[in-house]
Protein backbone atom coordinates (compact mmCIF):
# COMPACT_ATOMS: atom_id res chain seq x y z
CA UNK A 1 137.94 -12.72 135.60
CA UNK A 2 141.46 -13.38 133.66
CA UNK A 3 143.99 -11.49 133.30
CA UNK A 4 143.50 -11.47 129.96
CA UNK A 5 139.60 -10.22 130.44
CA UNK A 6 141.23 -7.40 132.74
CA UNK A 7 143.52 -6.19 130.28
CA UNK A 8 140.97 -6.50 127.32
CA UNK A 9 139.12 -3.92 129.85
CA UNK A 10 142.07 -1.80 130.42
CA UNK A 11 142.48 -1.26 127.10
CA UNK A 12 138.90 -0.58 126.08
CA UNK A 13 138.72 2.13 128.78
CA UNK A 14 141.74 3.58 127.61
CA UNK A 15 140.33 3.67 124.33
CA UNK A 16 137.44 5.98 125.48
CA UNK A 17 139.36 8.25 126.83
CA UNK A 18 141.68 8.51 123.93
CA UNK A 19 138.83 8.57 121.25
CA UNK A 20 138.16 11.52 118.71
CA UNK A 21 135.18 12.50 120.34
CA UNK A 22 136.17 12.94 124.03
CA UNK A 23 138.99 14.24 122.91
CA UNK A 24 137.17 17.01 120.93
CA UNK A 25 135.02 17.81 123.91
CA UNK A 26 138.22 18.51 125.46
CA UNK A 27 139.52 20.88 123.02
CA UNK A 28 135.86 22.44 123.02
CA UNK A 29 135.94 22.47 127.44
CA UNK A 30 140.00 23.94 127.44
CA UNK A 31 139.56 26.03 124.64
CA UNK A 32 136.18 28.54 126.05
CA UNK A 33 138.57 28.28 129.65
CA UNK A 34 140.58 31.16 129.09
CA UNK A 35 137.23 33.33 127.51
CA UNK A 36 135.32 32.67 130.49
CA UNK A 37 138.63 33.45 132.55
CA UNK A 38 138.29 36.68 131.31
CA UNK A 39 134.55 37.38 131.85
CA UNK A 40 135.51 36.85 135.55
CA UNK A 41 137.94 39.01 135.68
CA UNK A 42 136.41 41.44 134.38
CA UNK A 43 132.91 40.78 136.55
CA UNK A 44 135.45 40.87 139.71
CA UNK A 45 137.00 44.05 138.15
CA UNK A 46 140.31 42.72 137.74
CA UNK A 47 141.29 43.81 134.25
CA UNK A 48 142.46 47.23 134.29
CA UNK A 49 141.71 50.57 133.75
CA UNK A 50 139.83 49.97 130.82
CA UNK A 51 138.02 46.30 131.10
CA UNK A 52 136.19 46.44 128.21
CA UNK A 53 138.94 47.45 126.02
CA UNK A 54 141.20 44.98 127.73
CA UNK A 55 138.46 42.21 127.36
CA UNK A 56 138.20 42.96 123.61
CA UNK A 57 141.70 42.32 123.25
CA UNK A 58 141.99 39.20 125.35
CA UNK A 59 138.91 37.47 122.88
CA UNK A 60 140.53 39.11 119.68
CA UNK A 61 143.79 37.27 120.48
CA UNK A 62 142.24 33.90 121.38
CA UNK A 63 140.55 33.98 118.00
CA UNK A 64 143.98 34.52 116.43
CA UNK A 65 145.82 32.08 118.16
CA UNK A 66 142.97 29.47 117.29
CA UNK A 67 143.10 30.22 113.85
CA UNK A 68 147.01 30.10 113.83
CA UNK A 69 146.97 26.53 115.61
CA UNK A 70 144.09 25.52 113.13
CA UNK A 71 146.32 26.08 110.10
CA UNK A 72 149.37 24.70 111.69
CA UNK A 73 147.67 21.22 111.31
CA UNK A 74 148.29 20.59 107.80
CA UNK A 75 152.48 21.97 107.97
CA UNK A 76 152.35 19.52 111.40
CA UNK A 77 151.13 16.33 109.85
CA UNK A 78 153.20 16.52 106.67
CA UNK A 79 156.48 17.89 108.53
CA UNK A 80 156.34 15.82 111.89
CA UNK A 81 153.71 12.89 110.44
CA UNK A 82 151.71 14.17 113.91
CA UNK A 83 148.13 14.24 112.41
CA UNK A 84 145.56 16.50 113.86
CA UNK A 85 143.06 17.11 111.19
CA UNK A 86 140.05 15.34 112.90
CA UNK A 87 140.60 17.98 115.63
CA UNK A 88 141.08 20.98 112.89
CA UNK A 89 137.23 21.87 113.03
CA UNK A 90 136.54 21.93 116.81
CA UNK A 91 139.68 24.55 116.56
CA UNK A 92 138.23 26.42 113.67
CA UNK A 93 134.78 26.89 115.45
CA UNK A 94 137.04 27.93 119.05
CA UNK A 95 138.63 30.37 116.59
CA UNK A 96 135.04 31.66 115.09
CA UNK A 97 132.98 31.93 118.81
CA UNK A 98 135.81 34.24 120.35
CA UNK A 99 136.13 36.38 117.16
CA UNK A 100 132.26 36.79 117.46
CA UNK A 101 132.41 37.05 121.44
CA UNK A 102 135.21 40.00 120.33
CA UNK A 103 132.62 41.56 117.85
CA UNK A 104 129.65 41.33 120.23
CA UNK A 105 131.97 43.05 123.46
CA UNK A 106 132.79 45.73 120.32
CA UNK A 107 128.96 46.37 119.38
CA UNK A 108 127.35 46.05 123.32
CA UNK A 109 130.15 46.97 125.93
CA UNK A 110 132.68 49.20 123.81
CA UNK A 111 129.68 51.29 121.33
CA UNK A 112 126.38 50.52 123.20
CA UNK A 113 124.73 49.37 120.53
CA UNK A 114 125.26 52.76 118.40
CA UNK A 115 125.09 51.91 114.78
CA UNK A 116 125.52 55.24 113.10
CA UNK A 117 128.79 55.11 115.12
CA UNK A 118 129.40 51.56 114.24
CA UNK A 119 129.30 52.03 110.96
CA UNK A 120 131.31 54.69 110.88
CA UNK A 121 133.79 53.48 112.58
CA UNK A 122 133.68 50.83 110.07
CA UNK A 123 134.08 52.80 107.42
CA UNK A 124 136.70 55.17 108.61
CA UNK A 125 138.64 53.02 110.63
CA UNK A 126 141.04 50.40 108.53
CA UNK A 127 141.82 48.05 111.18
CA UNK A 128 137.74 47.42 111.98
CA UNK A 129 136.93 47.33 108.81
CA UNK A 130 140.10 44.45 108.00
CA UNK A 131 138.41 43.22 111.37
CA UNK A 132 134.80 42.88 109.75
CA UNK A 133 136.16 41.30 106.70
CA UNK A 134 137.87 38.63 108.85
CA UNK A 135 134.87 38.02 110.91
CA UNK A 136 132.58 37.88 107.29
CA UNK A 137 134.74 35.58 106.54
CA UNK A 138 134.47 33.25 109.22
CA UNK A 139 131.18 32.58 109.21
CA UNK A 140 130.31 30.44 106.19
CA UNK A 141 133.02 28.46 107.63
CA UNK A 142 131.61 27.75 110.40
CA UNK A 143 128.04 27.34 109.25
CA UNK A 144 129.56 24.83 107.10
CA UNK A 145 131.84 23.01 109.85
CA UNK A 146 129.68 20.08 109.85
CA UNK A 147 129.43 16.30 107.81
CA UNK A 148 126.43 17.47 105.97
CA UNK A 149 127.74 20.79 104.46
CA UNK A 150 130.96 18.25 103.53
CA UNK A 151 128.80 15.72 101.61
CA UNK A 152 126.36 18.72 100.22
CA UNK A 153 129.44 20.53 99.09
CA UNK A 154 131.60 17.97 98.01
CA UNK A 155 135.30 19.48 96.24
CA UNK A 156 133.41 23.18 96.97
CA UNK A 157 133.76 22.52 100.42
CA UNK A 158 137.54 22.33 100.42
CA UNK A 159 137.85 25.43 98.21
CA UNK A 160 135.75 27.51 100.98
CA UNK A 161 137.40 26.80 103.58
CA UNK A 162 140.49 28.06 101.98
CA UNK A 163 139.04 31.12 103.54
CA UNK A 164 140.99 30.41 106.09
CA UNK A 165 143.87 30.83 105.48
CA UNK A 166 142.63 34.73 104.17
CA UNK A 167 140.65 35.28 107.51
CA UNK A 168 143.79 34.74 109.42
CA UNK A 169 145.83 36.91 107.42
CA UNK A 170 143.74 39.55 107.92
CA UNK A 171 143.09 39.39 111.58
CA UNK A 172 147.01 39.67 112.22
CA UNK A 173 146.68 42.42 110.33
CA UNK A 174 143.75 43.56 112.17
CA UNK A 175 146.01 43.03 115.24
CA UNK A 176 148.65 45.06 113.49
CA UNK A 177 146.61 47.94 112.87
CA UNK A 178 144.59 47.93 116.24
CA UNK A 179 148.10 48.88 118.30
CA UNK A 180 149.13 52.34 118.34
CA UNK A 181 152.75 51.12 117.89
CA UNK A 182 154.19 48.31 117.01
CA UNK A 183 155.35 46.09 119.79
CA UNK A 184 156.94 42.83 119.18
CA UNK A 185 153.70 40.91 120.11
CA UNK A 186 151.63 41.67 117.02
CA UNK A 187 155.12 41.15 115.07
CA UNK A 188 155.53 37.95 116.18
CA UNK A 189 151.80 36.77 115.15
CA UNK A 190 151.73 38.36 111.73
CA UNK A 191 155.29 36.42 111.48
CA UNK A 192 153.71 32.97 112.33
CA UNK A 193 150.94 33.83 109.78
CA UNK A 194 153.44 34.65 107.02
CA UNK A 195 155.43 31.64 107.53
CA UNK A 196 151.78 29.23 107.22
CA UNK A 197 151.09 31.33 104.12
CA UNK A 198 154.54 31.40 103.09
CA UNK A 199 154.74 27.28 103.38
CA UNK A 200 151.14 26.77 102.22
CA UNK A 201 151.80 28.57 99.13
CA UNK A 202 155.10 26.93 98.15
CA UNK A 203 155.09 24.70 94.89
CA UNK A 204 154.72 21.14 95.50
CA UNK A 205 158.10 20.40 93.92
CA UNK A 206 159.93 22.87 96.76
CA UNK A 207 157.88 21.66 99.55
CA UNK A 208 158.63 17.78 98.65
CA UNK A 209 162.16 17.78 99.30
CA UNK A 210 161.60 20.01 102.43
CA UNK A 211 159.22 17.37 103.90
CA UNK A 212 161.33 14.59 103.37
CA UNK A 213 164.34 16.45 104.97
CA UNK A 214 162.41 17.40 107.94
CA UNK A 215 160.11 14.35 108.14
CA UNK A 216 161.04 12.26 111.16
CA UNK A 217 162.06 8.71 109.72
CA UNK A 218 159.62 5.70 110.29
């Protein structure tokens, strides 16, 4: 073999571990870590006086921080030209499975299945029902995370999955609500979210100039 041959193989091998798809499975295999973290923990008892309220929380936040990192793509790419966007839906779908692993621990561990109390709580509650609507939201998003959806859609597809940016803004507020007070950690997450809203919604002609201030130069 020549050198040449062996660095013709180098490269190649480099090349699948660098590709899109392994590094999607990646995201996929780091991103359930810290949920199945917790189920340990709490199987070992390790999470408190409360586990099941404790494990609620922990999946609740993992959904927000997914969604938060799933909308910082777009700001990312056009700010710092680092582009992300073929990893935007493995994110999104992280983001969906722990806010439904956070709804199931709410319906089997925390009510016991109890749907009169369920949907009370639903009803009377402001911060599950903001919850729910996040959750409701999610979902035709991630039915709808997939090539086929994309080409059925077409330009609808794009205009759905501006959900997004709505789901997120209500589960900080979710977040917001769910605390009996307001410590700076919900604060800082409903922050983030206003500044991706805040930036998403500026006019093109205001966020052109900021890009090209902020843009690393070529």
């Amino acid at each position: 073999m020549t050198s040449s041959d062996a660095k013709r193989g180098e490269m190649v091998g480099a090349h699948r571990v660098t590709s899109p798809r392994v590094i999607n499975w990646l995201i996929y295999v780091l991103g359930v870590m810290p949920g199945l973290w917790t189920f340990y923990l709490g199987l070992t008892d390790q999470l408190g006086a409360d586990p099941v309220k404790e494990l609620e929380h922990t999946l609740g936040l993992w959904a927000l921080r997914f969604l938060i990192v799933t909308l910082t793509i777009t700001p990312l790419r056009e700010l710092t030209r680092v582009n992300w966007l073929r990893y935007r839906r493995a994110l999104g779908l992280l983001a969906f499975y722990y806010a439904a692993f956070h709804f199931t621990t709410y319906l089997v561990l925390d009510q016991s299945l109890d749907l009169p109390a369920i949907g009370a709580d639903i009803l009377r509650r402001p911060y599950i029902t903001i919850g729910m609507f996040a959750l409701t939201l999610l979902i035709p998003l991630a039915l709808t995370s997939n090539n086929a959806s994309i080409r059925r859609l077409g330009r609808n597809w794009r205009k759905l999955h501006r959900l997004a940016y709505v789901a997120t803004l209500a589960g900080a507020v979710h977040f917001l609500l769910a605390v009996k007070s307001w410590p700076p950690e919900p604060l800082i997450y409903a922050a983030i979210v206003g500044l991706l809203l805040g930036y998403r919604l500026l006019p093109h002609t205001l966020r052109r100039p900021l890009v090209r201030r902020l843009r690393p130069q070529s």
